[in-house]
N, C-alpha and C. Protein backbone atom coordinates (compact mmCIF):
# COMPACT_ATOMS: atom_id res chain seq x y z
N UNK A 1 113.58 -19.30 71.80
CA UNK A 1 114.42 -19.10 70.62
C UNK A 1 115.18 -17.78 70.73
N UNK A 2 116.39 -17.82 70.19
CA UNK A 2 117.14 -16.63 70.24
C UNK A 2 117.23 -16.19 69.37
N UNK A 3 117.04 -14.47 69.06
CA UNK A 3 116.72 -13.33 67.86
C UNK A 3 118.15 -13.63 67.47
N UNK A 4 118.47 -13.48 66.19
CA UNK A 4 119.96 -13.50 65.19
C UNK A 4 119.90 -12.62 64.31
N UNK A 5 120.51 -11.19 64.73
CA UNK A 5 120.81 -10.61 63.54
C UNK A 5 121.69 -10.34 62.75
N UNK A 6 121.47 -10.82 61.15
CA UNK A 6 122.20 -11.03 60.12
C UNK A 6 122.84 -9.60 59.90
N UNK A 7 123.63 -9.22 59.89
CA UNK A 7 124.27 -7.85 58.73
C UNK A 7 124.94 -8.64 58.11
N UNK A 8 124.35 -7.72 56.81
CA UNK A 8 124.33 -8.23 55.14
C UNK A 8 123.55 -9.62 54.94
N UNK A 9 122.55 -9.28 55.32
CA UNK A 9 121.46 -10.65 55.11
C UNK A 9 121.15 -10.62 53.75
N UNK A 10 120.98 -9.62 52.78
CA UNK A 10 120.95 -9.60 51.51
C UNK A 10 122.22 -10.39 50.41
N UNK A 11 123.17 -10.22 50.94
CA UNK A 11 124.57 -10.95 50.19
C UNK A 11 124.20 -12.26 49.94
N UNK A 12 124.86 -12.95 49.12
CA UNK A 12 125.05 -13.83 48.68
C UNK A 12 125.19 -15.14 50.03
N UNK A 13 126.10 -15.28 50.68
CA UNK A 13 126.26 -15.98 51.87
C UNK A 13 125.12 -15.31 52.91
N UNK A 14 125.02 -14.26 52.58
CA UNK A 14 123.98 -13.47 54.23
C UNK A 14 122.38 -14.25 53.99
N UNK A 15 122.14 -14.28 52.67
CA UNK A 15 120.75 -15.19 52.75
C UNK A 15 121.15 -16.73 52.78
N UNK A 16 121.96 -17.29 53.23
CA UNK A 16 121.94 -18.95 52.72
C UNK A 16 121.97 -18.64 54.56
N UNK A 17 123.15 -17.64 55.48
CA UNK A 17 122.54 -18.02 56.69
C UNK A 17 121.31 -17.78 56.90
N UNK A 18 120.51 -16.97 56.75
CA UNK A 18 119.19 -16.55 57.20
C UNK A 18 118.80 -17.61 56.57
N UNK A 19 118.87 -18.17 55.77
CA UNK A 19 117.82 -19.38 55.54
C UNK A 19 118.14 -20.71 56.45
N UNK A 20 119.17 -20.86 57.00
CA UNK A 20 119.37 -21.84 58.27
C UNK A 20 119.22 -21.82 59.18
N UNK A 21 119.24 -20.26 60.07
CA UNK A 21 118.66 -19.96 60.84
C UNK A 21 117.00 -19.98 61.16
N UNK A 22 116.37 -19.74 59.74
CA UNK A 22 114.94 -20.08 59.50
C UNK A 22 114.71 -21.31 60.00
N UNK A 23 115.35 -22.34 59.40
CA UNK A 23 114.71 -24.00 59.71
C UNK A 23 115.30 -24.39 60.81
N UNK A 24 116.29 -23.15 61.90
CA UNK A 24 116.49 -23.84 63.46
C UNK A 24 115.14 -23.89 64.01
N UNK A 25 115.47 -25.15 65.33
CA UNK A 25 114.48 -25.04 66.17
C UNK A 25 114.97 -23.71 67.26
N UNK A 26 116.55 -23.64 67.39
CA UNK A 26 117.04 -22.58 68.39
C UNK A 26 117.06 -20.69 67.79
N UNK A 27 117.02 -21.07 66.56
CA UNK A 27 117.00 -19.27 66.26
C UNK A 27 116.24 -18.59 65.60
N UNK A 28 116.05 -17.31 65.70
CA UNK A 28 114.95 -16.26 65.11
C UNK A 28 115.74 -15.81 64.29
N UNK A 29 115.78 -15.91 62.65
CA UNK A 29 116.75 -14.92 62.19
C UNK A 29 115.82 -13.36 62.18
N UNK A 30 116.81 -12.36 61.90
CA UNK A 30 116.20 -10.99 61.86
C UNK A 30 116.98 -10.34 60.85
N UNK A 31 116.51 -10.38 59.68
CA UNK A 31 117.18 -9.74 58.26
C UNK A 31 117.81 -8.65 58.67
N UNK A 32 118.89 -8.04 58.56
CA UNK A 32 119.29 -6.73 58.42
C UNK A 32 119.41 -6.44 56.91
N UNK A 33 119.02 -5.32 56.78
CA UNK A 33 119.31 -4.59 55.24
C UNK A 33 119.03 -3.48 55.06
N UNK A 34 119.72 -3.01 53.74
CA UNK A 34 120.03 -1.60 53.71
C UNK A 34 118.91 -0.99 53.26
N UNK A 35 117.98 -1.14 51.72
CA UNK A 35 117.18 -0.80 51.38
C UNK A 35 115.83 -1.34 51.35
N UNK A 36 115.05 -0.31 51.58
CA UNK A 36 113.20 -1.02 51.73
C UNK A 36 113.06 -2.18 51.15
N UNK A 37 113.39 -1.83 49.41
CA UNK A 37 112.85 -3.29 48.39
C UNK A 37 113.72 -3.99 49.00
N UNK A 38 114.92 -3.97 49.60
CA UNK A 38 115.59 -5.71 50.23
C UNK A 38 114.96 -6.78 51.12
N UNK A 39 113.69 -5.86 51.24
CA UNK A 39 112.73 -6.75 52.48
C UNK A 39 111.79 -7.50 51.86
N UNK A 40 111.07 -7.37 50.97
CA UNK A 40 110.40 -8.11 50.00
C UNK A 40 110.45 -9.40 50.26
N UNK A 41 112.57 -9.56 49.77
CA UNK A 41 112.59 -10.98 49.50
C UNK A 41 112.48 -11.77 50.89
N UNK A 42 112.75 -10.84 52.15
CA UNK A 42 112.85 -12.31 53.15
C UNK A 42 111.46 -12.04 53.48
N UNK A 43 110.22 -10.44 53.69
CA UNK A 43 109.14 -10.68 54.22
C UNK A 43 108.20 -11.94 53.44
N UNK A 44 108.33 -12.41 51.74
CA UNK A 44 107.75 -13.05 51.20
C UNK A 44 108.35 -14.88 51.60
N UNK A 45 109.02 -14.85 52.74
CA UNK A 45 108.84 -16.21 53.87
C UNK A 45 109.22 -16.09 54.83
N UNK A 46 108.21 -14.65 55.16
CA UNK A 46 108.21 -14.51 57.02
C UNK A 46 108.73 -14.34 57.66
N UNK A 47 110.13 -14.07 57.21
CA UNK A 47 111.64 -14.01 57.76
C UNK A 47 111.41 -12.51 58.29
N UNK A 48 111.42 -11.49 59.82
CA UNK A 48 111.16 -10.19 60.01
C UNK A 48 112.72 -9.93 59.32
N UNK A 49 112.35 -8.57 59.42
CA UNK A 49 113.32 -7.60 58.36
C UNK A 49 113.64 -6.60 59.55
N UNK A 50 114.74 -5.46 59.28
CA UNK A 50 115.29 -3.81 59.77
C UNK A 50 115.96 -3.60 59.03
N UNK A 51 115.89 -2.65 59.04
CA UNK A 51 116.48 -1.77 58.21
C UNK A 51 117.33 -0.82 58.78
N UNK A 52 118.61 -0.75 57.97
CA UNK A 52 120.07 -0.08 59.07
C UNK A 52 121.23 -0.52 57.69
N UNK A 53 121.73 1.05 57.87
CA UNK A 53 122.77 1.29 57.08
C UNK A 53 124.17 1.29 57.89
N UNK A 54 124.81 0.41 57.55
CA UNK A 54 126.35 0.52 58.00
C UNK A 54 127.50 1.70 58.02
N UNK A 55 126.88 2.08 56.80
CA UNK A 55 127.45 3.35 56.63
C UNK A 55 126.86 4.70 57.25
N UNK A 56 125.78 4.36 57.97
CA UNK A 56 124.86 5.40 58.23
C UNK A 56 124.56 5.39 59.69
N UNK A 57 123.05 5.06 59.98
CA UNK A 57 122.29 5.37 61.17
C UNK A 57 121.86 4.03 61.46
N UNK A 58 121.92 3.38 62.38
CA UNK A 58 122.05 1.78 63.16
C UNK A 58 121.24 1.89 64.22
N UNK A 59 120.45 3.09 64.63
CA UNK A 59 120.01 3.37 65.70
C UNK A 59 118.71 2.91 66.05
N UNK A 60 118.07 2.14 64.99
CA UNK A 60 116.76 1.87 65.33
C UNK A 60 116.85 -0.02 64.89
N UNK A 61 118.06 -0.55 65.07
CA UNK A 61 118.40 -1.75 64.77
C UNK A 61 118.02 -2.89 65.43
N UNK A 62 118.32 -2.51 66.70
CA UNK A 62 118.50 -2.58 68.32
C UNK A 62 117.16 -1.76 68.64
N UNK A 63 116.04 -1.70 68.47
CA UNK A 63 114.57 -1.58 68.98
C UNK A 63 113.94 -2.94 69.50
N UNK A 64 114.47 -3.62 69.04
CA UNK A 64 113.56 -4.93 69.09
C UNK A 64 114.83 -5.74 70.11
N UNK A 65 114.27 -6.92 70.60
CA UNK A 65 115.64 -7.47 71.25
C UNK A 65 116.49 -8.08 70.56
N UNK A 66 117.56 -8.57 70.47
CA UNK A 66 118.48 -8.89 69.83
C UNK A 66 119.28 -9.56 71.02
N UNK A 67 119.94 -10.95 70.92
CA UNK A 67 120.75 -11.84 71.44
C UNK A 67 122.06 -11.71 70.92
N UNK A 68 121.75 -12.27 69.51
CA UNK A 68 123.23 -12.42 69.32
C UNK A 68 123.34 -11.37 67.77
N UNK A 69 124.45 -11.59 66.85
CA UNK A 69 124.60 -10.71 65.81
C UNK A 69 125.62 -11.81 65.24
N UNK A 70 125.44 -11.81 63.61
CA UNK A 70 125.95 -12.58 62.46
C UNK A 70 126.45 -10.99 61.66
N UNK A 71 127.62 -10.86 61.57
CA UNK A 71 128.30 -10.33 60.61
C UNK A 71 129.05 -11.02 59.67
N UNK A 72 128.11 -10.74 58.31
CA UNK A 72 128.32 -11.76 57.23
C UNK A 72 128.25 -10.32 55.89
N UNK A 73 127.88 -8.86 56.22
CA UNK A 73 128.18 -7.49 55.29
C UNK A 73 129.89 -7.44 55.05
N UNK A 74 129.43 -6.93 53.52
CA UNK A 74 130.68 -6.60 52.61
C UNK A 74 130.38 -5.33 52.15
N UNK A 75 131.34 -4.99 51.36
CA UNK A 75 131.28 -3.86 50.16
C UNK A 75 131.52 -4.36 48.66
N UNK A 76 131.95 -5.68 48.78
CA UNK A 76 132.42 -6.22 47.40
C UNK A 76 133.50 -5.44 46.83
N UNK A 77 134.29 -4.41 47.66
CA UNK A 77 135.42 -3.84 47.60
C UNK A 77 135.14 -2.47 46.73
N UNK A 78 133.93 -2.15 46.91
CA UNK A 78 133.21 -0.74 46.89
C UNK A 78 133.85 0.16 47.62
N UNK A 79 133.71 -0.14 49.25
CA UNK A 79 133.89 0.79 50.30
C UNK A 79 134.48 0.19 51.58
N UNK A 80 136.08 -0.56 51.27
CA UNK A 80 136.24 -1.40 52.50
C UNK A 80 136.39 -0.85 53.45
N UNK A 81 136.66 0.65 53.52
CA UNK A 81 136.67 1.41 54.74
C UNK A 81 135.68 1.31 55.48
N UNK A 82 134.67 2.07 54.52
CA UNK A 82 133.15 2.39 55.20
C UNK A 82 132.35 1.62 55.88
N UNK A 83 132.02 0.30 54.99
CA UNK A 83 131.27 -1.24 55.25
C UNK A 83 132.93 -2.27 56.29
N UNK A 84 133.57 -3.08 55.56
CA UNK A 84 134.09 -3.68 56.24
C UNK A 84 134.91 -3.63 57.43
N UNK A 85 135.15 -1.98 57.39
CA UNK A 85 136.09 -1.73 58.50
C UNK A 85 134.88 -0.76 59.72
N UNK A 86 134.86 0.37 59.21
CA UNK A 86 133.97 1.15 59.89
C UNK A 86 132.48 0.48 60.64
N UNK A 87 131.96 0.24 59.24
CA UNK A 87 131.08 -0.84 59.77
C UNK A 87 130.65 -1.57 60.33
N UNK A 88 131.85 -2.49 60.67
CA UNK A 88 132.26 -3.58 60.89
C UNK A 88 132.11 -2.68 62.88
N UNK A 89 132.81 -1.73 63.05
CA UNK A 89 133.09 -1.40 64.12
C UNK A 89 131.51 -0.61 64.77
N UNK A 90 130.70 0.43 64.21
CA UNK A 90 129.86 0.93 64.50
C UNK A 90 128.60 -0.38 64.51
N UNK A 91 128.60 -1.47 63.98
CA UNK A 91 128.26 -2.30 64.84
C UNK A 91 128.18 -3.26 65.59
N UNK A 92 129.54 -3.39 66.43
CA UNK A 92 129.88 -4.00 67.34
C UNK A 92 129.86 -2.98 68.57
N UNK A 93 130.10 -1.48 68.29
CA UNK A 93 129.74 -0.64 69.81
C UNK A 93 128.29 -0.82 69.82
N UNK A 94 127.46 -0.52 68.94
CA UNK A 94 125.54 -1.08 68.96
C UNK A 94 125.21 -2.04 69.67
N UNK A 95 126.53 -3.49 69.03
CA UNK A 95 125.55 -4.62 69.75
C UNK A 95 126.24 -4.81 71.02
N UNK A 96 127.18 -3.62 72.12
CA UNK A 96 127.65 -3.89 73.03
C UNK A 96 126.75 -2.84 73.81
N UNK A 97 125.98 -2.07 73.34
CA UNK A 97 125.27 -0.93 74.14
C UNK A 97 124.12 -1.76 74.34
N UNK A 98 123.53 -2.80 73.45
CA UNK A 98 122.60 -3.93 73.51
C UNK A 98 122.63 -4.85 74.15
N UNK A 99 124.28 -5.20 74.76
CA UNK A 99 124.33 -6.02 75.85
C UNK A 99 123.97 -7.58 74.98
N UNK A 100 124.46 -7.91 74.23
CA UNK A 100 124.06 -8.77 73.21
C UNK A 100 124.93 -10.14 73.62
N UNK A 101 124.63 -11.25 73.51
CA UNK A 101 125.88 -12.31 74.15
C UNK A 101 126.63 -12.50 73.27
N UNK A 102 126.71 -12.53 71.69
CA UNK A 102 127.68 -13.38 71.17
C UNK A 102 127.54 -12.57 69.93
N UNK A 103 129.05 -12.48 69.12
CA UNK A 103 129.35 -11.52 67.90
C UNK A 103 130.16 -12.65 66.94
N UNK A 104 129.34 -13.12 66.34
CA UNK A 104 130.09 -14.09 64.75
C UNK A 104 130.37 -12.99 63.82
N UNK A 105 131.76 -12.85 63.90
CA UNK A 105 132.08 -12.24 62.31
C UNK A 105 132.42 -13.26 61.21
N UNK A 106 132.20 -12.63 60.21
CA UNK A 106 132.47 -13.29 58.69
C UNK A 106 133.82 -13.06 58.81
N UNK A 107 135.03 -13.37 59.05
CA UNK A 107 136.22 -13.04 58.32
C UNK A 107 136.92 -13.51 57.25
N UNK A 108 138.17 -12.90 57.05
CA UNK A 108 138.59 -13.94 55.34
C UNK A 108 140.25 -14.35 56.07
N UNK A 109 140.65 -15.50 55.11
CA UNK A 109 141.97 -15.88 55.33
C UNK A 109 142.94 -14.96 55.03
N UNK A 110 143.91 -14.36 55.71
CA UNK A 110 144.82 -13.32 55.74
C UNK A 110 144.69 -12.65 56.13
N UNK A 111 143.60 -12.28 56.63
CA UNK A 111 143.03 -11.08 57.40
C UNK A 111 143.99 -11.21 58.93
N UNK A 112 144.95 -12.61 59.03
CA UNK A 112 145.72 -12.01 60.44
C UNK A 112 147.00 -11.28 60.18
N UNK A 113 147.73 -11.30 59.19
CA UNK A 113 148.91 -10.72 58.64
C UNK A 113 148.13 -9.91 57.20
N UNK A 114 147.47 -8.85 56.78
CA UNK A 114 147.52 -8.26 55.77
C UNK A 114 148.53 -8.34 54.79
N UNK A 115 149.58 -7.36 55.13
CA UNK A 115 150.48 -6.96 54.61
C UNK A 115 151.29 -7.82 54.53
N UNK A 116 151.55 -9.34 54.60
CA UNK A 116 151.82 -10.43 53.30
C UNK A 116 150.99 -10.51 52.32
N UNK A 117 149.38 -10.17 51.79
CA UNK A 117 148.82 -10.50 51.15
C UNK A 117 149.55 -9.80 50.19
N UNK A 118 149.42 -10.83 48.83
CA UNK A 118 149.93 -9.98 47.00
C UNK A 118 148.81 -9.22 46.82
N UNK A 119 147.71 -9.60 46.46
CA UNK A 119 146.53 -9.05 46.24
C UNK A 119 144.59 -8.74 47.62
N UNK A 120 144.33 -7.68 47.26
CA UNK A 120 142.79 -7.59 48.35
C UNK A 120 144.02 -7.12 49.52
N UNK A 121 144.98 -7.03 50.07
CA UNK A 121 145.53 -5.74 50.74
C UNK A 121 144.64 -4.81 51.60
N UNK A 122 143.75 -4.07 50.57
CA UNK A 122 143.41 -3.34 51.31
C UNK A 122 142.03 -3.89 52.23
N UNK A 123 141.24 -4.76 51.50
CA UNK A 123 140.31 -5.42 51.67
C UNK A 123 140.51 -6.03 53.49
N UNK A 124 141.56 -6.96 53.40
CA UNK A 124 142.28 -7.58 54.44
C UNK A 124 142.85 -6.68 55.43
N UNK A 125 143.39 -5.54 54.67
CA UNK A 125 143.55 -4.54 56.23
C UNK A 125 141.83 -4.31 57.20
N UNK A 126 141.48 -3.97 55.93
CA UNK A 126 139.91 -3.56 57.02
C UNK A 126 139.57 -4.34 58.04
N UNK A 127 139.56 -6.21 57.10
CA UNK A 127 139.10 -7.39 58.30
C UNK A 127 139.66 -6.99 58.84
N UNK A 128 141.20 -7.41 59.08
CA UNK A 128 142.01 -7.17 60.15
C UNK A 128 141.67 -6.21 61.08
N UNK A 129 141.60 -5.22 60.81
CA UNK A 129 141.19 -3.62 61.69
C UNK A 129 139.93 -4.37 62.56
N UNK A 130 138.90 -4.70 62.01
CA UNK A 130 136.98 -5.10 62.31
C UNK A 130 137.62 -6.07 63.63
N UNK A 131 138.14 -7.53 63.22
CA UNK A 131 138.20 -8.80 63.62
C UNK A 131 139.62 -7.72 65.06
N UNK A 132 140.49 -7.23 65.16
CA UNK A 132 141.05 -6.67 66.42
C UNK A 132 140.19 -5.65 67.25
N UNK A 133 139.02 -4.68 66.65
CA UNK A 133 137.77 -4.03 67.29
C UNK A 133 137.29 -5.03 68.04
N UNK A 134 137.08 -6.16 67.22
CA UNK A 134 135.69 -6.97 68.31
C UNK A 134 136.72 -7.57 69.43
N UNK A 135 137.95 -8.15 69.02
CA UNK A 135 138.76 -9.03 70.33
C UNK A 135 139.18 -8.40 71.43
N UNK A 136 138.76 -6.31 71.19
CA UNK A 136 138.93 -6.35 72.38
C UNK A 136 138.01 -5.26 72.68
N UNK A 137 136.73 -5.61 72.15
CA UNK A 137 135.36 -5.36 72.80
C UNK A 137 134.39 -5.30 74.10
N UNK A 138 135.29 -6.89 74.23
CA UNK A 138 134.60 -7.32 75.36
C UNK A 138 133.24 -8.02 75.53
N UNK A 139 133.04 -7.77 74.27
CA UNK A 139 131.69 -8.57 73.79
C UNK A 139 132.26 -10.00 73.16
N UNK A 140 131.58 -11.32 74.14
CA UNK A 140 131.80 -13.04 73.56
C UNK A 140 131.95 -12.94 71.54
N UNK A 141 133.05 -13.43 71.22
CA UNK A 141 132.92 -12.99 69.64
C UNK A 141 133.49 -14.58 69.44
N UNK A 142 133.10 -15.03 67.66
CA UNK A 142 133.77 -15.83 66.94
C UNK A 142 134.35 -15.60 65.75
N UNK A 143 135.31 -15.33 65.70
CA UNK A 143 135.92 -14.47 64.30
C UNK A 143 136.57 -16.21 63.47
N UNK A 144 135.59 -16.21 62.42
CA UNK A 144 135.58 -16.92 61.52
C UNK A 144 136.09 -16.57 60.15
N UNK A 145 137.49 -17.38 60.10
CA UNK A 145 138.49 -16.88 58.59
C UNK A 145 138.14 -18.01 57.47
N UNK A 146 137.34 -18.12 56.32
CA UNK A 146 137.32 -19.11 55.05
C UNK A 146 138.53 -18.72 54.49
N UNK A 147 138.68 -19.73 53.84
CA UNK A 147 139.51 -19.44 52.11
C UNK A 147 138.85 -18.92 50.93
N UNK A 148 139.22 -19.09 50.17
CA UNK A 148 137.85 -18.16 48.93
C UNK A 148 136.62 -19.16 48.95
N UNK A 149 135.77 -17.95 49.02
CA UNK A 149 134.91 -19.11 48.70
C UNK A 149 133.75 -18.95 47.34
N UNK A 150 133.28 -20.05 47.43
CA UNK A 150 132.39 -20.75 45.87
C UNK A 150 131.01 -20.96 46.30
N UNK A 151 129.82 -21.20 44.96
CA UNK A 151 128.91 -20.96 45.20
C UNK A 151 128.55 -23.07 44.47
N UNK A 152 129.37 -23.59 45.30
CA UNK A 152 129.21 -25.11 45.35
C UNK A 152 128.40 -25.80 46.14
N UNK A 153 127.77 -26.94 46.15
CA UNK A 153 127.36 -27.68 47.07
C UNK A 153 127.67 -27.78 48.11
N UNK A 154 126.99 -27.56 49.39
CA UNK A 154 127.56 -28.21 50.64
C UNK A 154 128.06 -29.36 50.78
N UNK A 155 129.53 -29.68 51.73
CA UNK A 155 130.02 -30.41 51.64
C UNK A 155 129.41 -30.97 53.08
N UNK A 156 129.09 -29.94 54.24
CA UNK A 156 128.98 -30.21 55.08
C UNK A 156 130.49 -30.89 55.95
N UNK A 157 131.08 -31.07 55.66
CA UNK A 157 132.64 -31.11 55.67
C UNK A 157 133.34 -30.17 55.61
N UNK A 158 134.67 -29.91 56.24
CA UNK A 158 135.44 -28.86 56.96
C UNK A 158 136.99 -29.04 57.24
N UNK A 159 137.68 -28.32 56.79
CA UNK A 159 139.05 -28.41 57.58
C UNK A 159 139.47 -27.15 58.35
N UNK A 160 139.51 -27.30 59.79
CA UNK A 160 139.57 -26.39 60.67
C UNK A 160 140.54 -26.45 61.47
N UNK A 161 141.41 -25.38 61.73
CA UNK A 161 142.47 -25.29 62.78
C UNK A 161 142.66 -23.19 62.94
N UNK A 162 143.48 -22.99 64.27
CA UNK A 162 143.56 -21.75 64.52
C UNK A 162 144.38 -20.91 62.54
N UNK A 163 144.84 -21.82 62.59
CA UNK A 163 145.66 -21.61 61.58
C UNK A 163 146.27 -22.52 60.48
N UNK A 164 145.50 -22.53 59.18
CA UNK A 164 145.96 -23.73 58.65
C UNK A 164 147.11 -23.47 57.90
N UNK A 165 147.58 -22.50 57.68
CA UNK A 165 149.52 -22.21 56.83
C UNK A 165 149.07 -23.01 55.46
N UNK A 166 148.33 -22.66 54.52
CA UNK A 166 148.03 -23.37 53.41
C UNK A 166 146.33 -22.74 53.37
N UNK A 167 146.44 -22.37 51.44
CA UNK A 167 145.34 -21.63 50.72
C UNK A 167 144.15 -22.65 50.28
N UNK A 168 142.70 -22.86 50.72
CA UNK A 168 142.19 -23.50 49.80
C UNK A 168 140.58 -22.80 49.24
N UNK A 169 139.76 -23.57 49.26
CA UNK A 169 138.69 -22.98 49.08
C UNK A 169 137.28 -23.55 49.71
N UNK A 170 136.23 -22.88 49.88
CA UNK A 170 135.17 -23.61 50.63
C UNK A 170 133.58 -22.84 49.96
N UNK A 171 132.86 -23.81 50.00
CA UNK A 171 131.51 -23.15 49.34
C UNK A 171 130.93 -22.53 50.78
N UNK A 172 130.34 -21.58 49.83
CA UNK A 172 129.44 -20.38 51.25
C UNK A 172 128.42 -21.18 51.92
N UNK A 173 127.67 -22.10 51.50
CA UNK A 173 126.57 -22.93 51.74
C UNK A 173 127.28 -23.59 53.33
N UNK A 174 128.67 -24.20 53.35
CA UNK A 174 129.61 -24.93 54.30
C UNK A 174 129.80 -23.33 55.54
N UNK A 175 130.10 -22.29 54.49
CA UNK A 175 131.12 -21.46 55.37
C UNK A 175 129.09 -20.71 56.88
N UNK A 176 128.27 -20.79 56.04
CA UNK A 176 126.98 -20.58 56.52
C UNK A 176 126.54 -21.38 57.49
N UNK A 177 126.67 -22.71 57.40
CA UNK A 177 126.41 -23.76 58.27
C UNK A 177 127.69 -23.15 59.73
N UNK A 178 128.88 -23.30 59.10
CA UNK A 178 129.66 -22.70 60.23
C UNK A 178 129.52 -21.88 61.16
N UNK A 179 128.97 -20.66 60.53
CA UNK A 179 128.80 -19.85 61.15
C UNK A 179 127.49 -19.93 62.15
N UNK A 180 126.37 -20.31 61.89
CA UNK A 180 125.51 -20.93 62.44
C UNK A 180 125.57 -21.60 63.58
N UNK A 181 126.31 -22.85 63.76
CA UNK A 181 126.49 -23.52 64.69
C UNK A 181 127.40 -22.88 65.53
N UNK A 182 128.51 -21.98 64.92
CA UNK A 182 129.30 -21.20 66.10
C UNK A 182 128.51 -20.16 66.69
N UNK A 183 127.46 -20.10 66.84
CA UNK A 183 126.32 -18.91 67.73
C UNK A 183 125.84 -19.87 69.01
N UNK A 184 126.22 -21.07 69.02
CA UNK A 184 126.15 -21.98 70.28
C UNK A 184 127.33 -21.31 71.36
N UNK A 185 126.57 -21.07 72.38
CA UNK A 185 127.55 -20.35 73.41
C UNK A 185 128.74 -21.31 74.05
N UNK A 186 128.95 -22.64 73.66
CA UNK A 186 129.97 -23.49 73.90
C UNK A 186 130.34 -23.65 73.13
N UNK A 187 130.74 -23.13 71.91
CA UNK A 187 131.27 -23.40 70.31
C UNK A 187 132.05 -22.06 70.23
N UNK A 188 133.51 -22.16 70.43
CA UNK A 188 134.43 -21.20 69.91
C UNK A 188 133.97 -20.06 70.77
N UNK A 189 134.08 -19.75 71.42
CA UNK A 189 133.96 -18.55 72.71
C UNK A 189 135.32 -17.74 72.65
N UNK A 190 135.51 -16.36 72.29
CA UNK A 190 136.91 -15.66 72.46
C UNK A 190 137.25 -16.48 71.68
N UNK A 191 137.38 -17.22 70.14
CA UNK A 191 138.05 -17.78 69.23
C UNK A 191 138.03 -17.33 67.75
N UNK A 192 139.15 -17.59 67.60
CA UNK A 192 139.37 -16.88 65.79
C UNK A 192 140.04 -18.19 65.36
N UNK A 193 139.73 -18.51 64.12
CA UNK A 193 140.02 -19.96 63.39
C UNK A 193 139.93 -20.03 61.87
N UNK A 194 140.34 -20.29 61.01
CA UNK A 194 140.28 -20.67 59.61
C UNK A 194 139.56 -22.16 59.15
N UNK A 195 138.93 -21.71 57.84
CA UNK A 195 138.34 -22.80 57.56
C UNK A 195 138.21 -22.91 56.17
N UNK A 196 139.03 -24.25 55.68
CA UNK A 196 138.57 -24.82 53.75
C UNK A 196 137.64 -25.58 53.89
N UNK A 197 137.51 -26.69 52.60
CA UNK A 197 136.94 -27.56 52.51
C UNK A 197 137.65 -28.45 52.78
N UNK A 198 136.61 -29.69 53.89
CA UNK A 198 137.62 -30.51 54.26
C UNK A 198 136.80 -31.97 54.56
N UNK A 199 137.24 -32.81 55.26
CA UNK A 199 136.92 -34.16 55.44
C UNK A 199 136.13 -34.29 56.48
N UNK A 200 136.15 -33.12 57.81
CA UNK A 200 135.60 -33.67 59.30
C UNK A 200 133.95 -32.87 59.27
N UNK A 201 133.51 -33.13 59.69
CA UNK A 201 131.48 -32.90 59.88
C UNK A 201 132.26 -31.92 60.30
N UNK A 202 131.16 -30.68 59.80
CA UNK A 202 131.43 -29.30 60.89
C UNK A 202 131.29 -29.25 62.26
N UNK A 203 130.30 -29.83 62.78
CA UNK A 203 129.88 -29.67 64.38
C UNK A 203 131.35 -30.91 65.06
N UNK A 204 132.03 -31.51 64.55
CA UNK A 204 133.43 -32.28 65.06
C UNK A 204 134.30 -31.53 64.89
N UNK A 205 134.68 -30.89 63.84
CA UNK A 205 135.40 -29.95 63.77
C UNK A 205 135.81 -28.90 64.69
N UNK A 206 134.47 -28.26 64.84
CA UNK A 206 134.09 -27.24 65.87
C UNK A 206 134.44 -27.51 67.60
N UNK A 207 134.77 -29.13 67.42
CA UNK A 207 135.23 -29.13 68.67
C UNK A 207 136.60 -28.88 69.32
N UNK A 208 137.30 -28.88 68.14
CA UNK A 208 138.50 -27.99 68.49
C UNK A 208 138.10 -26.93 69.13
N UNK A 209 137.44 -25.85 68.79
CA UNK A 209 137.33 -24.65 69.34
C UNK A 209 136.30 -24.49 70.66
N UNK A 210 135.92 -25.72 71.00
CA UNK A 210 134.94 -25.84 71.82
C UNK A 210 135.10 -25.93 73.29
């Protein structure tokens, strides 16, 4: 089984992946989070925990082995510098000093042109900034763009292309599963892609990028 560590395993979407990663037969999730009490909730189903601030010291993150890395941390537009951009970057040099195979970022739609966005601007500069750090890292990455997303039922369904030119929306439960299955080292390799809610199974979908 391969170790998966979540940053922002505490968020809203960061525990629905760690909880899929739980019921793989292929992955170990490994909570990342910021504060002690955040461990509670995954040590109370066994889920291991670390502890590592984005904004801070990352240095004891990477003690244990680590394969791959799920970047699924926000700021909720607290600190998009600090968390989504900075962040975003201090740990991707970590998980390249770790020699790590594969980097799933969380990204958002617009994050490839910012500066068309009306609104979140600044939010979207950061992705943007994070999601061009990792592409030329050098570290295997999948930079994964949703539309807004909702706290709906899985559809398990997907509409996926490099670029869909049109706004929609997708529940985190869908955008989690995604991300998940793109930690398969033949699933989207060196690929960045957008994703709503849509009609095709995710793992068909995914074969576009495959």
């Amino acid at each position: 089984m391969e170790n998966i560590l979540v940053a922002g395993a505490n968020g809203t979407t960061g525990k629905k992946i760690v909880a899929i990663l739980n019921e793989s037969n292929n992955f170990h999730p490994i909570a990342m989070v910021r504060k002690e009490e955040q461990q509670a909730y995954f040590k109370a189903q066994n889920i291991e925990t670390v502890l590592g601030d984005l904004e801070g010291d990352l240095s004891s993150v990477f003690n244990r082995p680590i394969d791959k890395v799920v970047f699924a941390a926000g700021s909720a537009g607290k600190n998009v510098l600090g968390v989504d951009q900075e962040g975003a970057k201090k740990l991707i040099d970590a998980s390249k000093k770790a020699n790590i195979k594969k980097f799933v970022m969380l990204s958002s739609m617009g994050a490839d042109k910012p500066e068309e966005a009306t609104q979140l601007q600044e939010y979207l500069k950061a992705k943007h900034n994070a999601d061009e750090y990792l592409k030329t890292s050098g570290l295997d990455f999948s930079i994964v763009r949703p539309g807004s997303l909702t706290n709906e039922a899985a559809l398990t369904t997907i509409e996926l292309e490099g670029k869909l030119n049109k706004h929609s929306e997708i529940s985190r439960e869908d955008v989690a599963q995604t991300l998940v299955q793109t930690l398969d080292d033949t699933i989207a390799s060196k690929a960045t892609f957008e994703i709503i809610k849509g009609e095709t199974l995710i793992g068909k979908a995914l074969e576009k990028v495959s």
